[in-house]
C-alpha atoms as a PDB file:
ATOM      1  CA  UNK A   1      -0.229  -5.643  16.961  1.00  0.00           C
ATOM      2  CA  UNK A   2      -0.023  -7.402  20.166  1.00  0.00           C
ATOM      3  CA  UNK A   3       3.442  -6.150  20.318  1.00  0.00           C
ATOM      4  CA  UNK A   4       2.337  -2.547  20.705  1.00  0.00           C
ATOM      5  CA  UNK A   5       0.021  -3.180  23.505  1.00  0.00           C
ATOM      6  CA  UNK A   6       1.161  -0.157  26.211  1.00  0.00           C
ATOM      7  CA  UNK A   7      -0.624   0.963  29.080  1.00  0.00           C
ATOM      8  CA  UNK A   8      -2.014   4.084  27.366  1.00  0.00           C
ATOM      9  CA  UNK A   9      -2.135   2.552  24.176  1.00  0.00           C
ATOM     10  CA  UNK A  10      -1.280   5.773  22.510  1.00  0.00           C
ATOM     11  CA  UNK A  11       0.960   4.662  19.878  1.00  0.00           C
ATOM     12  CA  UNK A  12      -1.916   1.744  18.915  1.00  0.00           C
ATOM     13  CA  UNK A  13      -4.265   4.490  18.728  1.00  0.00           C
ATOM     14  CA  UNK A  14      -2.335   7.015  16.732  1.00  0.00           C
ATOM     15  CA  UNK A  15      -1.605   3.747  14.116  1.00  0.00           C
ATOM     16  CA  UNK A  16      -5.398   3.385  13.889  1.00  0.00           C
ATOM     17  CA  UNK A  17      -6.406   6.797  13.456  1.00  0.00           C
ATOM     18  CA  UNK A  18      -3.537   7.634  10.589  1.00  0.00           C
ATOM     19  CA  UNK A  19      -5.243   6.033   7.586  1.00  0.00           C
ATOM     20  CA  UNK A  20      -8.205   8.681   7.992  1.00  0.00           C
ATOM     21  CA  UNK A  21      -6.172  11.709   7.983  1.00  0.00           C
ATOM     22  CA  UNK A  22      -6.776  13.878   5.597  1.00  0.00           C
ATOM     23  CA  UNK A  23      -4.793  13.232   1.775  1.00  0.00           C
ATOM     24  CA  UNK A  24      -3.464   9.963   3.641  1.00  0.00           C
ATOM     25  CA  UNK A  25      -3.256   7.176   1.925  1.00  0.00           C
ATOM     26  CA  UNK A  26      -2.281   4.637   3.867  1.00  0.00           C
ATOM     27  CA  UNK A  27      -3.762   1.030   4.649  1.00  0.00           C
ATOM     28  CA  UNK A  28      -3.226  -0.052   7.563  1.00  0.00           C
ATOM     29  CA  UNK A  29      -3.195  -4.311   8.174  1.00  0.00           C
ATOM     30  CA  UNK A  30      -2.041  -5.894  11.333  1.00  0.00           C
ATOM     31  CA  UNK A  31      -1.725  -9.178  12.724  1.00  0.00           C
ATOM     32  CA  UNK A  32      -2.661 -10.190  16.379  1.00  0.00           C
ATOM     33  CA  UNK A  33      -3.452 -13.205  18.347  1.00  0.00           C
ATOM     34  CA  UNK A  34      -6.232 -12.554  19.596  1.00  0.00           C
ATOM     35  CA  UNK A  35      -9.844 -11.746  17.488  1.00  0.00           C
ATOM     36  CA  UNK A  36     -10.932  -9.073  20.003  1.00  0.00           C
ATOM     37  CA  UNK A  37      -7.737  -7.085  20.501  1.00  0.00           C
ATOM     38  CA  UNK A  38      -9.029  -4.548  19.338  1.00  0.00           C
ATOM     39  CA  UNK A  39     -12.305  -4.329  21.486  1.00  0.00           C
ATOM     40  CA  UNK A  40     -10.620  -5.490  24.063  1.00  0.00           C
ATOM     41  CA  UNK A  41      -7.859  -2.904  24.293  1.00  0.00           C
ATOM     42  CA  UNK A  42      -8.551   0.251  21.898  1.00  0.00           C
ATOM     43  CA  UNK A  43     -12.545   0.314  23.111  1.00  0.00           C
ATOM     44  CA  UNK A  44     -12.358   4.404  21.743  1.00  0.00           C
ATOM     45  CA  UNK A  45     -12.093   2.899  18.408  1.00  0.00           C
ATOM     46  CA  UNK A  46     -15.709   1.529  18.667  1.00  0.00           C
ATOM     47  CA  UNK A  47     -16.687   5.527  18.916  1.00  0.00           C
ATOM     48  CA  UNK A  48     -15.413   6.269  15.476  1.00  0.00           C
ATOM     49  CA  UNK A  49     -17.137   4.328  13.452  1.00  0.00           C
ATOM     50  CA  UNK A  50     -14.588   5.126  10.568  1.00  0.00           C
ATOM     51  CA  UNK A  51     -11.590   4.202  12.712  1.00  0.00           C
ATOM     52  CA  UNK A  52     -13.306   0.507  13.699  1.00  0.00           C
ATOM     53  CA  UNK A  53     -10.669  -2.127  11.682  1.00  0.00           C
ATOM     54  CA  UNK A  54     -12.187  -4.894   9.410  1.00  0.00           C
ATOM     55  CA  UNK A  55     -11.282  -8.031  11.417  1.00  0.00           C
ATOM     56  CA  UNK A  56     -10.713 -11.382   9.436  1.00  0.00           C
ATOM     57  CA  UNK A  57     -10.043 -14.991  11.159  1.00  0.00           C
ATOM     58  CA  UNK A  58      -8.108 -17.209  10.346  1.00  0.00           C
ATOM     59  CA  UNK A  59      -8.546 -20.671  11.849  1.00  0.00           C
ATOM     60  CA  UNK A  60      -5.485 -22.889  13.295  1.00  0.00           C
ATOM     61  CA  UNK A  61      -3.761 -24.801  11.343  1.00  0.00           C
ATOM     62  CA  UNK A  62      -4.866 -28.353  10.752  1.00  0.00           C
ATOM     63  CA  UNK A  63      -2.587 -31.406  11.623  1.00  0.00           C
ATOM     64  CA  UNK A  64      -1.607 -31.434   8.133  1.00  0.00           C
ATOM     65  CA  UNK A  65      -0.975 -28.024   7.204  1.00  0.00           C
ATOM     66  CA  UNK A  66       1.401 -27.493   9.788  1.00  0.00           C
ATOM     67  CA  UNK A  67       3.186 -31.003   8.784  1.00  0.00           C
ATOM     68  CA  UNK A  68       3.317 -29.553   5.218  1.00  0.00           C
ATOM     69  CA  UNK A  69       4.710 -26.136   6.556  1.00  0.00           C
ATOM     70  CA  UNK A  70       7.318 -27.638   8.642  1.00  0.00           C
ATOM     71  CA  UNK A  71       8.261 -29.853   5.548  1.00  0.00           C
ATOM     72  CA  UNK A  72       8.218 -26.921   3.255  1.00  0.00           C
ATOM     73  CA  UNK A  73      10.461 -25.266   5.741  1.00  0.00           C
ATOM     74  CA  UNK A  74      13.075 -28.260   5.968  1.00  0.00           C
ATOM     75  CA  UNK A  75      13.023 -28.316   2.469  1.00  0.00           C
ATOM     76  CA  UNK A  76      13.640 -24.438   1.958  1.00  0.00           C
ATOM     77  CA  UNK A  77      16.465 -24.804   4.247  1.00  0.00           C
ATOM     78  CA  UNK A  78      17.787 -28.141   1.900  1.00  0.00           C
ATOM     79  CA  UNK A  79      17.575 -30.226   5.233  1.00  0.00           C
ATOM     80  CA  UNK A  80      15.348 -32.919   4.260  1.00  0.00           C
ATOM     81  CA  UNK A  81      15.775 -36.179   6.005  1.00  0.00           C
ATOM     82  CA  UNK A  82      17.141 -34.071   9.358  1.00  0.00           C
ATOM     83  CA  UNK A  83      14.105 -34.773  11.122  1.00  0.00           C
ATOM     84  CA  UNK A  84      12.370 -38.262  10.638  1.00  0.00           C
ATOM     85  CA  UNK A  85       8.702 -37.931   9.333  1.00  0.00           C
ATOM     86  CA  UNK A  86       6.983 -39.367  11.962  1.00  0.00           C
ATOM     87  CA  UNK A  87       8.879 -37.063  14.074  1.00  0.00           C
ATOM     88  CA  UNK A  88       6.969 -34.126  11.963  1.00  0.00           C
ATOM     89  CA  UNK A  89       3.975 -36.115  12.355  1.00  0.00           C
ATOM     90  CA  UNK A  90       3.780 -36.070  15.892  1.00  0.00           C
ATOM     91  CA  UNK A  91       4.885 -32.541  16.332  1.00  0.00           C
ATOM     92  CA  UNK A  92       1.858 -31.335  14.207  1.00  0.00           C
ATOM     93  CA  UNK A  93      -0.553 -33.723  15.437  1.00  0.00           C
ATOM     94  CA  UNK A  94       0.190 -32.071  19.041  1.00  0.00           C
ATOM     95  CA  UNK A  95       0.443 -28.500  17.917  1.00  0.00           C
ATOM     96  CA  UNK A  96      -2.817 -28.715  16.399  1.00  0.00           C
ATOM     97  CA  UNK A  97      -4.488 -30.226  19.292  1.00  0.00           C
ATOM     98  CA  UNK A  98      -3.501 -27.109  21.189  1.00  0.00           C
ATOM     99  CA  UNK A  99      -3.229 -23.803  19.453  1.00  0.00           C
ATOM    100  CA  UNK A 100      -2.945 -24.816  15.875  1.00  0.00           C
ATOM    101  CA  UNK A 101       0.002 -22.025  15.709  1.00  0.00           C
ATOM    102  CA  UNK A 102       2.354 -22.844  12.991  1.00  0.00           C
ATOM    103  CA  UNK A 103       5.097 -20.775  15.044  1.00  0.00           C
ATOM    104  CA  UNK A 104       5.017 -23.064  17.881  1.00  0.00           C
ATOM    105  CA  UNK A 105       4.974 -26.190  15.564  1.00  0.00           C
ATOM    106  CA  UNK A 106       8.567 -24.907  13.724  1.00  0.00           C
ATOM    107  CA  UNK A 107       9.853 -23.585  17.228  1.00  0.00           C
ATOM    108  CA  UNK A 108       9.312 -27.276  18.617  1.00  0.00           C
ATOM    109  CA  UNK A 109      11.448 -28.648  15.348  1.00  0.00           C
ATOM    110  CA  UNK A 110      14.214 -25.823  15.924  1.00  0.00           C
ATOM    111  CA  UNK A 111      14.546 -26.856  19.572  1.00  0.00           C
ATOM    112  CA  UNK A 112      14.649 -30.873  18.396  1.00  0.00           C
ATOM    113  CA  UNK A 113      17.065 -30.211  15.819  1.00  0.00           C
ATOM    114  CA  UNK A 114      19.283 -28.617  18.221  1.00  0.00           C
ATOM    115  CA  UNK A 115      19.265 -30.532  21.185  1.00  0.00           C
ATOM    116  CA  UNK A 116      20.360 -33.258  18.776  1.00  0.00           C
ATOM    117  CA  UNK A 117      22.956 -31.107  17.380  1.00  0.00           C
ATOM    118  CA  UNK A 118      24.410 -30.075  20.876  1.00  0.00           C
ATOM    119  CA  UNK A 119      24.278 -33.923  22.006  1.00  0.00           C
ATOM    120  CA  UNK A 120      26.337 -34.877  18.832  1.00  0.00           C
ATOM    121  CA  UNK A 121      28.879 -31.815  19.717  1.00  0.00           C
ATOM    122  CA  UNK A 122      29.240 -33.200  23.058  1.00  0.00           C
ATOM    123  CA  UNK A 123      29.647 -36.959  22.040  1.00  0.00           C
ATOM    124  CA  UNK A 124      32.145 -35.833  19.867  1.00  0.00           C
ATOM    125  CA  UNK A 125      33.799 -33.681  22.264  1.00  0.00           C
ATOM    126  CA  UNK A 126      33.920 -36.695  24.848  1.00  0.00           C
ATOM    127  CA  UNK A 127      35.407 -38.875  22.258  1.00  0.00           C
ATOM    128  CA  UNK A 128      38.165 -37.131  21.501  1.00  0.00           C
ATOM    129  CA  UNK A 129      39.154 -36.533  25.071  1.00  0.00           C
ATOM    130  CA  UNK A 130      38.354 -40.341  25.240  1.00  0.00           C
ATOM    131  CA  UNK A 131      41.374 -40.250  22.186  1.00  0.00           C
ATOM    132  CA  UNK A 132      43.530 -38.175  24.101  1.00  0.00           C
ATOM    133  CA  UNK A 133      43.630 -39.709  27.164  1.00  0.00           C
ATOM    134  CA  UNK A 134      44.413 -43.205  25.207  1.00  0.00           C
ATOM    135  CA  UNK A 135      47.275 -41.634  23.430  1.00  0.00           C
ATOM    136  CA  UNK A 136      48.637 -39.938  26.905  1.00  0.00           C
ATOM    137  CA  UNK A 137      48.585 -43.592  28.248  1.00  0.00           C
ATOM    138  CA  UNK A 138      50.541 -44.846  25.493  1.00  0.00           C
ATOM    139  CA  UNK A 139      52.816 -42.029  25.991  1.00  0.00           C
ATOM    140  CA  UNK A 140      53.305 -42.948  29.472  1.00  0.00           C
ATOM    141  CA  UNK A 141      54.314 -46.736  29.137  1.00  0.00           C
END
């Protein structure tokens, strides 16, 4: 929902007011960030008593939820053992000291993985020039 936000918020609006047309059958459920998005930033909804959304909360994630989602997700992707577990460990424990956000926690992981990946590239790239250059001076004598 967040997404959506525009300075009129006419297209927000229109979403809101669509499951309570007439013969519509729609259900409308949206995620945002933040609990009071919609009082914050569609305050004509709280006129329309019909057109106010149900809001539910969910709390952050816990230390080890997001270390069990970030698992799950190495394990979905059949790269277990790419990331050591203490490495996971710490990740989550600082996510969830700050937002909780399991997004951030497997953005963090993406980013480690491939920093490490590019590092490896390079090494490997310097290497074989390293190769090269031998073989040119073996050329040369």
């Amino acid at each position: 929902m967040d997404q959506l936000d525009s300075k009129s918020q006419d297209v927000l609006y229109t979403i809101f007011e669509w499951p309570y047309l007439s013969q519509s059958r729609l259900c409308l459920v949206g995620i945002a960030n933040a609990l009071d998005l919609t009082d914050r930033i569609l305050p004509r909804l709280q006129a329309r008593p019909q057109c106010r959304p149900l809001l539910l909360h969910f709390p952050p994630y816990s230390r080890q939820e997001l270390s069990d989602i970030v698992q799950d997700r190495l394990s979905q992707a059949s790269a277990d053992g790419i990331m050591d577990a203490s490495a996971v460990q710490f990740c989550a424990r600082k996510v969830s000291a700050v937002s909780g956000d399991a997004r951030k926690a497997l953005d963090i992981c993406r980013r480690a993985v491939e920093v490490v990946e590019s590092d490896e590239r390079k090494k490997s790239s310097d290497q074989k020039d390293e190769a090269k250059g031998e073989h040119s001076l073996l050329l040369r004598h």
